[in-house]
C-alpha atoms as a PDB file:
ATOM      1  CA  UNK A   1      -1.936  -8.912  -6.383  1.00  0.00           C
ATOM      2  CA  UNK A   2      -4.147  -7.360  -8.687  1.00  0.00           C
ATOM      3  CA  UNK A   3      -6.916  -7.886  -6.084  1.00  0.00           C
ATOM      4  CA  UNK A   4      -4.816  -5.769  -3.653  1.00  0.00           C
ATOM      5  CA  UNK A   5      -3.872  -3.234  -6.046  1.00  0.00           C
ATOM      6  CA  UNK A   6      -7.834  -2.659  -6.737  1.00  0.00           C
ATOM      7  CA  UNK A   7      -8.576  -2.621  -3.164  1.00  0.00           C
ATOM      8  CA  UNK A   8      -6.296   0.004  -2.608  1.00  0.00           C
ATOM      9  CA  UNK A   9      -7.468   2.177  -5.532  1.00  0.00           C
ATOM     10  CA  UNK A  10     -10.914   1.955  -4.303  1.00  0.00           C
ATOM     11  CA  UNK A  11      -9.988   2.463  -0.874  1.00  0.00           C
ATOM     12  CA  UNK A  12      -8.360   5.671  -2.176  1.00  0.00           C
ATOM     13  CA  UNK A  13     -11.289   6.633  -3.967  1.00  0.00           C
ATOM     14  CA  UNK A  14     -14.183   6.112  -1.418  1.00  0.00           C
ATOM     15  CA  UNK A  15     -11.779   8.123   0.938  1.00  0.00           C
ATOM     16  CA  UNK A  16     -11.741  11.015  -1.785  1.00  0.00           C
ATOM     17  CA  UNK A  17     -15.337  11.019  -2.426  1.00  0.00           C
ATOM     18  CA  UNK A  18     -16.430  10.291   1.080  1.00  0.00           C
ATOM     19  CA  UNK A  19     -16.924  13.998   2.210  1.00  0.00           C
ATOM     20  CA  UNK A  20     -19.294  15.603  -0.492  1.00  0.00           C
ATOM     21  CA  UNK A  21     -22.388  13.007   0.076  1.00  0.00           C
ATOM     22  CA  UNK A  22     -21.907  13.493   4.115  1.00  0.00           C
ATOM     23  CA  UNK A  23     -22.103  17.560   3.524  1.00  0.00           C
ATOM     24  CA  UNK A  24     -26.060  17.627   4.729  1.00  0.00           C
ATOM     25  CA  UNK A  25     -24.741  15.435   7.203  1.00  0.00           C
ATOM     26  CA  UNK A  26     -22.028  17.639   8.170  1.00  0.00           C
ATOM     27  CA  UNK A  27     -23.877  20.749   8.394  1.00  0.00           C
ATOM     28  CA  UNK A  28     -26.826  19.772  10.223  1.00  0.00           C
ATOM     29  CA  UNK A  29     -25.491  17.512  13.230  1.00  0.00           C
ATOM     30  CA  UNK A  30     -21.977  19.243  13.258  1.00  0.00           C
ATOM     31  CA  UNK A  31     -22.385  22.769  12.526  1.00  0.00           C
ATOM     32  CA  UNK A  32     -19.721  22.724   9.360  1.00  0.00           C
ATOM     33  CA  UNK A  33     -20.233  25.530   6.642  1.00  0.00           C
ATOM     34  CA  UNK A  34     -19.904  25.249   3.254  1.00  0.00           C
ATOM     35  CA  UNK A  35     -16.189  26.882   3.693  1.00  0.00           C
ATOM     36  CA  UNK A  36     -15.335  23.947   6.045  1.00  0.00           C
ATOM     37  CA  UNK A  37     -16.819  21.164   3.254  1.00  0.00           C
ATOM     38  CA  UNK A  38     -14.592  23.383   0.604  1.00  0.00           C
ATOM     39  CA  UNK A  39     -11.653  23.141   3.158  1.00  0.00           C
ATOM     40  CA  UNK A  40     -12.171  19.168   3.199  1.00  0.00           C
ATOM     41  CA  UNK A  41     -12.091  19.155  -0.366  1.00  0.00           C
ATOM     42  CA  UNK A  42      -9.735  21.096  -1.481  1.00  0.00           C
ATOM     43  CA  UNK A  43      -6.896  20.627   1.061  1.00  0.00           C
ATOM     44  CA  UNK A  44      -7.069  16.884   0.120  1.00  0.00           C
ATOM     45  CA  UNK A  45      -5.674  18.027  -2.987  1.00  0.00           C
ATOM     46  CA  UNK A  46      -2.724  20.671  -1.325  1.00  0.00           C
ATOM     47  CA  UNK A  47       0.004  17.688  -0.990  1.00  0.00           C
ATOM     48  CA  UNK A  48      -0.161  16.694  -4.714  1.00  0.00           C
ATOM     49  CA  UNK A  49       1.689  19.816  -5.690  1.00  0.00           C
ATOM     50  CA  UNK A  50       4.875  18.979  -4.217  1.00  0.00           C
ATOM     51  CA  UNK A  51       4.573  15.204  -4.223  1.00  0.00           C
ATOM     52  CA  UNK A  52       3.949  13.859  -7.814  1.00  0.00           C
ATOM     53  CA  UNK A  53       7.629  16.112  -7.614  1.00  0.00           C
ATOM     54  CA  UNK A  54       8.646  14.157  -4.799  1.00  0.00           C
ATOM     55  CA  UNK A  55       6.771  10.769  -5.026  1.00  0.00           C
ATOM     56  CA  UNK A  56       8.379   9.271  -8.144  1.00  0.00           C
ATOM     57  CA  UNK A  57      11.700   9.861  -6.163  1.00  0.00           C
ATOM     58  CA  UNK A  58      10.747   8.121  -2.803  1.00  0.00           C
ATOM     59  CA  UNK A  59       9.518   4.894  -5.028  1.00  0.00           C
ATOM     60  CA  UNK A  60      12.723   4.761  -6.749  1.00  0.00           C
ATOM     61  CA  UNK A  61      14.708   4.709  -3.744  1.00  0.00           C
ATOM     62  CA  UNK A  62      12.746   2.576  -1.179  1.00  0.00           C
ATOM     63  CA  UNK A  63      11.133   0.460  -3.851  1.00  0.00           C
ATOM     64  CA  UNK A  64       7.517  -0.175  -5.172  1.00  0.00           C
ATOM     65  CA  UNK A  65       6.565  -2.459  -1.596  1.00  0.00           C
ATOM     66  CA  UNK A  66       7.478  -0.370   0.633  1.00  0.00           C
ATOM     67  CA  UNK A  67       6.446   2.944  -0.647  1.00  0.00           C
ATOM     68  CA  UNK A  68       3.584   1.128  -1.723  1.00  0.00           C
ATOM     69  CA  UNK A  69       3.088   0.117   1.994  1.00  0.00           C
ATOM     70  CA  UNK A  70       4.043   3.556   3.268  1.00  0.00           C
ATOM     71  CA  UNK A  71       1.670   5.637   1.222  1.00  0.00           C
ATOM     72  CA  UNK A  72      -1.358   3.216   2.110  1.00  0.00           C
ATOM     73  CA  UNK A  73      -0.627   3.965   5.594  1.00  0.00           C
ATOM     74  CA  UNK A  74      -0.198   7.940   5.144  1.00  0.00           C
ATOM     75  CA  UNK A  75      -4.130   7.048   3.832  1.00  0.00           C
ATOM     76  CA  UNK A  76      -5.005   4.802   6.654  1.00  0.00           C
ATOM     77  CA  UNK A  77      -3.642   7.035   8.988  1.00  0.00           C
ATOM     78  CA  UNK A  78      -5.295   9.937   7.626  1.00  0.00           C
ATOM     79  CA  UNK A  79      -8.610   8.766   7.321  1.00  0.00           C
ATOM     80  CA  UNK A  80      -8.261   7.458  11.055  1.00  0.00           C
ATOM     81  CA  UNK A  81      -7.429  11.742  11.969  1.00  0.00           C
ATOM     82  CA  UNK A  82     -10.477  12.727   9.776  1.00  0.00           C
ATOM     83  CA  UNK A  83     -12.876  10.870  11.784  1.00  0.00           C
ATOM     84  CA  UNK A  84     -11.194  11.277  15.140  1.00  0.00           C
ATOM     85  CA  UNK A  85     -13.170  14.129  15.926  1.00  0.00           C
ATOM     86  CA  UNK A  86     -15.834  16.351  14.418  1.00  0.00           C
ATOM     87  CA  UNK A  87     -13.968  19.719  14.442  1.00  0.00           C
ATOM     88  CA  UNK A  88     -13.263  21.078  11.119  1.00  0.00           C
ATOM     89  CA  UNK A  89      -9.618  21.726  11.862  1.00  0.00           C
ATOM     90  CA  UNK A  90      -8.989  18.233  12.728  1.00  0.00           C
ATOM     91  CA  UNK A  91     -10.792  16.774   9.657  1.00  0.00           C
ATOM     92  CA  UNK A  92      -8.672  19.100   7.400  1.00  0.00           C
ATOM     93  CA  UNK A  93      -5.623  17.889   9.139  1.00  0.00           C
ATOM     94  CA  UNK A  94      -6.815  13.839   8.152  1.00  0.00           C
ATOM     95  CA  UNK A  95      -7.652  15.229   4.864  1.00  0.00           C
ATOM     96  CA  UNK A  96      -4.315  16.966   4.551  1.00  0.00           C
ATOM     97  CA  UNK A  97      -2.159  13.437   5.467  1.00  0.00           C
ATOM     98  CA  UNK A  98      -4.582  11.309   3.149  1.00  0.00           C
ATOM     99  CA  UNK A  99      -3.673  13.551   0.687  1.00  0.00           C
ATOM    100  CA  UNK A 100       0.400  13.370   1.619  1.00  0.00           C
ATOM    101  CA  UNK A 101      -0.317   9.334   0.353  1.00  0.00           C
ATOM    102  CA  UNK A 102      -3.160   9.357  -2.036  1.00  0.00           C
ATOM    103  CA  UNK A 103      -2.132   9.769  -5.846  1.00  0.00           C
ATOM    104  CA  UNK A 104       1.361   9.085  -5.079  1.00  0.00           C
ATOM    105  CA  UNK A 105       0.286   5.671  -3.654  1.00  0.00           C
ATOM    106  CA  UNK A 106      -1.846   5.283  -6.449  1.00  0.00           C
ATOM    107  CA  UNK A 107       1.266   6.069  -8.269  1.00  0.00           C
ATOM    108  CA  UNK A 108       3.260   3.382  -6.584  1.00  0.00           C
ATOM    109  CA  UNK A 109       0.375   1.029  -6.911  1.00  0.00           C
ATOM    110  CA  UNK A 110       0.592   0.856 -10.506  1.00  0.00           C
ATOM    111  CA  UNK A 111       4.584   0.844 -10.452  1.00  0.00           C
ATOM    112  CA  UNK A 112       3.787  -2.830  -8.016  1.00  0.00           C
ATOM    113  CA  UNK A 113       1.637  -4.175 -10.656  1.00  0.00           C
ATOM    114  CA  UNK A 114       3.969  -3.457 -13.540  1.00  0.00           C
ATOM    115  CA  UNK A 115       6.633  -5.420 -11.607  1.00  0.00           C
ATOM    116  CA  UNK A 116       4.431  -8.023 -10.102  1.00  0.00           C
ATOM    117  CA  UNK A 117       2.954  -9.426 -13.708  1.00  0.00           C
ATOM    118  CA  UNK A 118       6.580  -8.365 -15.504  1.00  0.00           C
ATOM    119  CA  UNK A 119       5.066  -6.301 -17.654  1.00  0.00           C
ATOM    120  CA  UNK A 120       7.412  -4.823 -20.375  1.00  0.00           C
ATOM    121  CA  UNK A 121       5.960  -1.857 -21.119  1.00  0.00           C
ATOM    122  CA  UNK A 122       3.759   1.168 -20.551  1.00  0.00           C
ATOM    123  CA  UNK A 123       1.187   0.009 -22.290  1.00  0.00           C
ATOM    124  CA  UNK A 124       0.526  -3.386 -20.844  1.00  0.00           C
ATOM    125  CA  UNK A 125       0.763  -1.641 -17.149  1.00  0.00           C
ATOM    126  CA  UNK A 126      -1.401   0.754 -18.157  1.00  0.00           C
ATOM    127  CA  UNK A 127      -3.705  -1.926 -19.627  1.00  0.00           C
ATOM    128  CA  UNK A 128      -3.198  -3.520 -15.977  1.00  0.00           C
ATOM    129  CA  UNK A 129      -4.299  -0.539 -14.219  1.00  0.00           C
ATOM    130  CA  UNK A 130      -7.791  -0.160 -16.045  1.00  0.00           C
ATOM    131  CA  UNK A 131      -8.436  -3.662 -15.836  1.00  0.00           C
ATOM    132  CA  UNK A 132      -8.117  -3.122 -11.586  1.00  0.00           C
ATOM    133  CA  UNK A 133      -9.947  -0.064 -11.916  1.00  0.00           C
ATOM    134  CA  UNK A 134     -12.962  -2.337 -14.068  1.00  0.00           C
ATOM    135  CA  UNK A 135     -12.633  -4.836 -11.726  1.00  0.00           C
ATOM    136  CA  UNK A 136     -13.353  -2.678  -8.473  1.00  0.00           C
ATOM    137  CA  UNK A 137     -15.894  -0.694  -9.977  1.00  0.00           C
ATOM    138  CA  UNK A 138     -17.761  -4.324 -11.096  1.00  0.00           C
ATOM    139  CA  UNK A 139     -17.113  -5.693  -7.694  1.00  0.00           C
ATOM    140  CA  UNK A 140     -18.228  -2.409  -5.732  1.00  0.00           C
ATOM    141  CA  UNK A 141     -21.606  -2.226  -7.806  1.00  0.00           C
ATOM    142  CA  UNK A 142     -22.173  -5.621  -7.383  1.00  0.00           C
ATOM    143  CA  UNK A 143     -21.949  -4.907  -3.658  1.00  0.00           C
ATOM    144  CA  UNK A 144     -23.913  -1.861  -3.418  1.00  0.00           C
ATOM    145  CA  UNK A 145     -26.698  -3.733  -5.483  1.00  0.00           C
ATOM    146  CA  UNK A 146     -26.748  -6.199  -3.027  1.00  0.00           C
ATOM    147  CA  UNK A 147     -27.087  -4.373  -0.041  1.00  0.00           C
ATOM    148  CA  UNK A 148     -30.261  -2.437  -1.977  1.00  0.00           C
ATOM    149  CA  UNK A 149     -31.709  -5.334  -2.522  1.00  0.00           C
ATOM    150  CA  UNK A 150     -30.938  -6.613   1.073  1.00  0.00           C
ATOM    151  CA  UNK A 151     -32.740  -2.821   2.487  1.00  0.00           C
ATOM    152  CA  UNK A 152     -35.128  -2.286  -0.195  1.00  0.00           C
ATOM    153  CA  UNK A 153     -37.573  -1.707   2.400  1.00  0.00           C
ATOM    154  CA  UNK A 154     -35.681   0.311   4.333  1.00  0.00           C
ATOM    155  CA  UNK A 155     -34.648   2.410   1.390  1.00  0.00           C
ATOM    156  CA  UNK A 156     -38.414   2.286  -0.494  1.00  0.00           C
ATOM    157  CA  UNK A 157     -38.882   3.937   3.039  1.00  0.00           C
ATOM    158  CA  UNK A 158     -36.592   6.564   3.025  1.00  0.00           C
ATOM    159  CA  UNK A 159     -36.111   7.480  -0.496  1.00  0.00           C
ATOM    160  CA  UNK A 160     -39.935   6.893  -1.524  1.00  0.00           C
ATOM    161  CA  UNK A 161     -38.589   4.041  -4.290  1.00  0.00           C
ATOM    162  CA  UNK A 162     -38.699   0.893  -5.039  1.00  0.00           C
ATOM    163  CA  UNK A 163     -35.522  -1.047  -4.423  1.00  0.00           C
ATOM    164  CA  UNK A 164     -36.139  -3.035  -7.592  1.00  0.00           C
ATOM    165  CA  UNK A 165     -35.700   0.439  -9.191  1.00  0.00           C
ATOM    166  CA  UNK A 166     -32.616   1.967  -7.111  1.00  0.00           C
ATOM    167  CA  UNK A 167     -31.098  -1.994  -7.926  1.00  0.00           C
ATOM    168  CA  UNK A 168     -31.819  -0.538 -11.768  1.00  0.00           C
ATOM    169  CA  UNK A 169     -30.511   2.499 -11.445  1.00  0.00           C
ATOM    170  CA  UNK A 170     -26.910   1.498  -9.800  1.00  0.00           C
ATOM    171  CA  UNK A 171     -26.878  -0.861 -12.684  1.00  0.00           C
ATOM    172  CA  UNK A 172     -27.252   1.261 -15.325  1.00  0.00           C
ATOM    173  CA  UNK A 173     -24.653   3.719 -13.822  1.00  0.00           C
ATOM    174  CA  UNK A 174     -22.029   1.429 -12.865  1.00  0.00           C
ATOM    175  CA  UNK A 175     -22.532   0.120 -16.587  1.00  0.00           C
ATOM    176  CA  UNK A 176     -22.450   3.689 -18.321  1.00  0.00           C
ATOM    177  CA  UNK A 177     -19.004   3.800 -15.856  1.00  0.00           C
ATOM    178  CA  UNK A 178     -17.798   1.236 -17.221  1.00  0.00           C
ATOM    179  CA  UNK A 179     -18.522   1.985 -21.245  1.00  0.00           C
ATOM    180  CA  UNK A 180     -17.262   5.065 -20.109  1.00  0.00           C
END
């Protein structure tokens, strides 16, 4: 369970984050200005207004699986709309829906765990929660080390370094992440 529940944070996250390291991308091969990577942003962030107000209330009355299941399919859905296309409106639209599921799934992620291990208070599913969000952040540097190491020539290539020194460097960050 906890395995799923990390999955689901980091899917959450990578979907967040996705949009700012493609912005060279997105400007040069689809035309987007900076407004349009601002729209993708920021518009991801619209639906939390209304639904940490309306969120809490839809996990009460459906339950933790389902809402849990819902909102990870508002993402998945979302994500599908953003790359659908490569029109800015379109991509906002994705954006808008992952947003609709994000932090309240996040929300009802945390809710599952608390149930799932029977934990009695706020404080041990909290302590839950940062031990998923240690364990994806482990497990996704772990990965991204490996596939380094797995390019490095590729990547010495492309980035003019070593991939003994990139392997470093992802290392030392997903460690200060985790002291953090």
């Amino acid at each position: 369970m906890l395995v799923l529940i990390s999955f689901a944070m980091f899917s959450n996250y990578y979907i967040y984050d996705s949009i700012s390291p493609l912005a060279d991308i997105l400007k040069s091969q689809l035309g987007f200005s900076d407004a349009n990577i601002g729209l993708l942003n920021a518009i991801y962030s619209i639906p939390n207004i209304f639904m940490v107000l309306i969120g809490g209330v839809i996990i009460d009355r459906i339950g933790t699986k389902r809402s849990t299941l819902l909102f990870a399919l508002l993402c998945l859905a979302g994500a599908g709309i953003t790359v659908a296309t490569g029109t800015p409106e379109v991509m906002a639209a994705g954006r808008l829906v992952v947003g609709l599921g994000a932090f309240v799934g996040l929300s009802a992620a945390a809710a599952a765990s608390r149930k799932y291990f029977d934990l009695r208070s706020d404080q041990e599913a909290l302590a839950s929660y940062i031990a998923a969000c240690i364990q994806i952040l482990i497990a996704s540097g772990l990965i991204v080390v490996g596939v380094a190491w797995l390019l490095q020539d590729r990547l010495s290539d492309w980035l003019g370094l070593e991939g003994a020194w990139i392997a470093c460097a992802i290392l030392l960050s997903a460690g200060n992440c985790v002291i953090n």
